[in-house]
Each structure stands twice: as C-alpha cells, then as structure tokens.
Protein backbone atom coordinates (compact mmCIF):
# COMPACT_ATOMS: atom_id res chain seq x y z
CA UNK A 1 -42.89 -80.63 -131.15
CA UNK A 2 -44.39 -82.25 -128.53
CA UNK A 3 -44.96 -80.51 -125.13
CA UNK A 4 -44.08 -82.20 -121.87
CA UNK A 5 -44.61 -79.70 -119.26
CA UNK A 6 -47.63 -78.95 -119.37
CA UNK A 7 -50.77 -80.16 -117.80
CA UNK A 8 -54.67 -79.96 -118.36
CA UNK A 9 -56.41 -77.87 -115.72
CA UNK A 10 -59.87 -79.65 -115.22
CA UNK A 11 -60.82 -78.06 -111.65
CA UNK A 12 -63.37 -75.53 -111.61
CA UNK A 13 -63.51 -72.71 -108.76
CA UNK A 14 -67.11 -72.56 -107.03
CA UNK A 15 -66.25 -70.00 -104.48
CA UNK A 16 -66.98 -67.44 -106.83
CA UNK A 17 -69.94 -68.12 -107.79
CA UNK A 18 -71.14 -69.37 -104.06
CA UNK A 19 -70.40 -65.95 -103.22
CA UNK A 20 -72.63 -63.86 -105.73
CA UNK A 21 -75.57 -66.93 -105.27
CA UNK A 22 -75.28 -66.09 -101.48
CA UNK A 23 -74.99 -61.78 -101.82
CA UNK A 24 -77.97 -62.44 -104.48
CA UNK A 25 -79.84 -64.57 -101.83
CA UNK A 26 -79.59 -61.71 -99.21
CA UNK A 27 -80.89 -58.97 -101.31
CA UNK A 28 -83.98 -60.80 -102.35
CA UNK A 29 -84.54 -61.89 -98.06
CA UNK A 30 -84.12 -57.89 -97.62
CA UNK A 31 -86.58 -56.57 -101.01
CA UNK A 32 -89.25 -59.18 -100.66
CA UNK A 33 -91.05 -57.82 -98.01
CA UNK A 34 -90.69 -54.43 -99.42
CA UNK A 35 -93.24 -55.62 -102.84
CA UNK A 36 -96.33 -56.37 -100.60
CA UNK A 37 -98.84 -53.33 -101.66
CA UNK A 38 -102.20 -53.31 -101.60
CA UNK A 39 -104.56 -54.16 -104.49
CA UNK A 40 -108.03 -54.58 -105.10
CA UNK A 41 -109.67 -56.48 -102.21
CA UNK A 42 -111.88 -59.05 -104.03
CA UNK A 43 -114.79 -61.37 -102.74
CA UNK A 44 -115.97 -64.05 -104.41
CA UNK A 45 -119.39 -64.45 -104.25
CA UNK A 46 -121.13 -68.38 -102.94
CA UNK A 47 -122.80 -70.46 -105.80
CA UNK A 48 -126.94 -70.45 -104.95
CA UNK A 49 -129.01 -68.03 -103.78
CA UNK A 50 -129.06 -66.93 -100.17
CA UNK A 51 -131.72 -68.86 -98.03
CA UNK A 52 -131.83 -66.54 -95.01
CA UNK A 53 -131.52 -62.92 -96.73
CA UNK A 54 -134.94 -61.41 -96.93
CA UNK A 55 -134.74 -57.83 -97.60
CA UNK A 56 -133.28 -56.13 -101.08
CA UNK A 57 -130.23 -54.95 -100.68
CA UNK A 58 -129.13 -51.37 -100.87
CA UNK A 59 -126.80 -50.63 -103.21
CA UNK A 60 -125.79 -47.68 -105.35
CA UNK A 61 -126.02 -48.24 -109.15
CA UNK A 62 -123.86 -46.23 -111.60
CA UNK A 63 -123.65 -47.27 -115.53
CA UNK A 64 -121.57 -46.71 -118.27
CA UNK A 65 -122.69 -46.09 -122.00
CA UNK A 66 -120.93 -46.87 -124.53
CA UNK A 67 -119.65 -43.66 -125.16
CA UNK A 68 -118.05 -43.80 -121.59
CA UNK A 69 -120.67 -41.39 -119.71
CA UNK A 70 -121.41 -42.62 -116.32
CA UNK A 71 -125.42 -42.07 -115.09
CA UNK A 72 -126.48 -42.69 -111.33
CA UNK A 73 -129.40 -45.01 -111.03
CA UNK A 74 -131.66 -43.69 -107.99
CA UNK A 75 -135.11 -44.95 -107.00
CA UNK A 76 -135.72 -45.66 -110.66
CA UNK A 77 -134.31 -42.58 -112.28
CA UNK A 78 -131.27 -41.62 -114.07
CA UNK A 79 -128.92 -38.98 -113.79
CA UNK A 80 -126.07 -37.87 -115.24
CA UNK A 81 -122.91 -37.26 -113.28
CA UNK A 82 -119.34 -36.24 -114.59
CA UNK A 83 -116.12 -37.75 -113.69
CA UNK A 84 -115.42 -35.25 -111.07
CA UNK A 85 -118.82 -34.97 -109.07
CA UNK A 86 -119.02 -38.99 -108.85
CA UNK A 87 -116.80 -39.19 -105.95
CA UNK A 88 -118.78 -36.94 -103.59
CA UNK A 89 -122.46 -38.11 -105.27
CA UNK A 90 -120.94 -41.58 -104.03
CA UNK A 91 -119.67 -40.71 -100.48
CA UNK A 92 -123.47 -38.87 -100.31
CA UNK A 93 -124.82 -42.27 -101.18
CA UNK A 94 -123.16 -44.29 -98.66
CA UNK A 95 -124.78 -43.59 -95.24
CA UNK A 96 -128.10 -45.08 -97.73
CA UNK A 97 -126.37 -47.88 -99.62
CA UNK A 98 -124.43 -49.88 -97.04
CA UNK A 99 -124.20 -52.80 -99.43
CA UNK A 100 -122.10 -51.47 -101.78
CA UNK A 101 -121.74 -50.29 -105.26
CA UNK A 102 -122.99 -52.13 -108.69
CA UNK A 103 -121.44 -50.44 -112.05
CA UNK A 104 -123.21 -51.86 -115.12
CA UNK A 105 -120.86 -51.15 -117.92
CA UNK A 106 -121.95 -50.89 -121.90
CA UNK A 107 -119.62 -54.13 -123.03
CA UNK A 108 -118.58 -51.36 -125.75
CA UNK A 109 -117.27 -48.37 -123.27
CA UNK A 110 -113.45 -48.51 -122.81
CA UNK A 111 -111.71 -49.58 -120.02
CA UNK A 112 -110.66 -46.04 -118.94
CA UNK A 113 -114.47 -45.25 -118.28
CA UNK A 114 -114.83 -48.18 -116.29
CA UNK A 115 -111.63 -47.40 -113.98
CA UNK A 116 -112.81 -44.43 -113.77
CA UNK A 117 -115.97 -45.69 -111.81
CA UNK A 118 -113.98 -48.00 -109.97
CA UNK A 119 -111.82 -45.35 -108.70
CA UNK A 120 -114.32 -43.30 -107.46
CA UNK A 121 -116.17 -46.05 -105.68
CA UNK A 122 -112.69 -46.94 -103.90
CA UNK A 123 -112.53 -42.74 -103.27
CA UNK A 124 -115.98 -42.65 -101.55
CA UNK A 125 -114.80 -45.41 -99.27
CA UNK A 126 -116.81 -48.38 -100.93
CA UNK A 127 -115.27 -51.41 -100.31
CA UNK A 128 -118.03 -53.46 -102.09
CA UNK A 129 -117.46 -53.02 -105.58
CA UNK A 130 -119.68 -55.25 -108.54
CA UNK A 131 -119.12 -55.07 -112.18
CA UNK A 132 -122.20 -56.41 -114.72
CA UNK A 133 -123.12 -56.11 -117.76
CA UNK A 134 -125.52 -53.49 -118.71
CA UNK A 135 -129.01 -54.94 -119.93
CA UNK A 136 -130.30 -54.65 -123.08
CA UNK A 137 -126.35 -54.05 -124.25
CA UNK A 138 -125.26 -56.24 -127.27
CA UNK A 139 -122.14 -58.54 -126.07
CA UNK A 140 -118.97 -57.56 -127.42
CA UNK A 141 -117.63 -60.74 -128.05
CA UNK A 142 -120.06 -61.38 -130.73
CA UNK A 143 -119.30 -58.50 -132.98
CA UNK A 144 -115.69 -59.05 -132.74
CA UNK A 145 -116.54 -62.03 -133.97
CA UNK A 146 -118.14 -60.69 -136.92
CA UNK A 147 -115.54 -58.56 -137.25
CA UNK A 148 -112.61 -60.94 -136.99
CA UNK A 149 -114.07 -64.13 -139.36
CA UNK A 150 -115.19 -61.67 -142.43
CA UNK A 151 -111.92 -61.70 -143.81
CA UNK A 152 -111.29 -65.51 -142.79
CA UNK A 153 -114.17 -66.06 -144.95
CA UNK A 154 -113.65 -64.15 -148.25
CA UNK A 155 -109.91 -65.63 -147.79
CA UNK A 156 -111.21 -69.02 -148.60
C-alpha cells in the first residue's frame, strides 16, 4: 500500500529554544555579579634584589614542625604558641612588625597546620603573608619519591 497523503515534515521550530537560550542568558547577566568574593590578596614579589632598601625588615616569624605545632620566632628565641593564643600574640606583634608575617612550614606538617597560621595572620589584620620552607627541613618531594619508585623497582 502505498501512501499518498502524506508529506515529510523537514522544518525545525527555533523559537523554543531561542526562548530558553535568551531566559538562560538573563539569569547568568543577573548571578554573575553576585560570585565576586574576596580571596587571598596575593603579591608577587620583583625578580633581583632591592637596590634602594637598606634596613632589615620587620617581620613576625611563626613555624610549623612537622607535627603541626606552630613556635613564634622573636629576637632569636622560640616560643611555643597554641592555635588559639596565635591570633592575639599576632595582633600584639603588629604595631612592631609592619612588614608582615613569614610562616616557615616543616614540608612534612599538613596542610591544616599551615591554614591554620594563615588564618590567624589574616585574623590579626596582616595583609602581608609569606610562606617558606623551614631550614634544615628535608624536602618532601624527595621521600615521596623514595616512596613511590620502590615498588616500580622490585616490579621490574
């Protein structure tokens, strides 16, 4: 049986689908300036040392062992400070240390220690903020390698 009547439909409809691109357009126009919040304001220091700058500068210096203990560094000596004192040891600091705070961090402490720091740097009103590693500290990297080729090696 053969049908005569009927037709192939071969148009295709774009109002639709202008319609949801354009409502979709108008809700990102309205959110996008609603996701600007702050982060971490970051300077990135010029290559070379500084010609003009004379003096030391005066910084507060707080590291992290490896176990994740933070100890203040003043005028040569340590002390130890817990998680909840560092905030106000740091805001005490300030008025002395204008230039800002240097953490050395243990390249085996865990992040959490580290943010830790951070946060109570940010807390004390320090906007300067450096991160090195602590001297004398074995680099991670290397015994993760160790760790990670051992068992490529007996493998082969």
């Amino acid at each position: 049986m053969a049908h005569h009547g009927s037709r192939v439909f071969n148009e295709i409809n774009i109002t639709p689908l202008t319609d949801i691109f354009l409502v979709l357009l108008i809700i990102m126009m309205v959110v996008a300036p609603m996701l600007d919040y702050p982060g971490i304001k970051l300077a990135v220091p010029s290559i070379g040392p500084d010609e003009t700058t004379n003096q030391e500068p005066k910084t507060i210096t707080v590291r992290i062992a490896a176990s994740g203990d933070a100890e203040l560094v003043q005028d040569g000596q340590t002390q130890a400070v817990t998680p909840m004192l560092l905030p106000n040891r740091l805001r005490d600091l300030k008025a002395t240390a204008p230039d800002g705070l240097v953490i050395q961090v243990d390249p085996s402490a865990t992040h959490e220690a580290l943010t830790r720091v951070m946060d109570a740097g940010q807390q004390a009103g320090l906007e300067k903020i450096a991160v090195t590693r602590l001297e004398g500290a074995a680099p991670r990297s290397a015994a993760m390698a160790e760790d990670v080729t051992a068992p490529l090696m007996g493998a082969q």
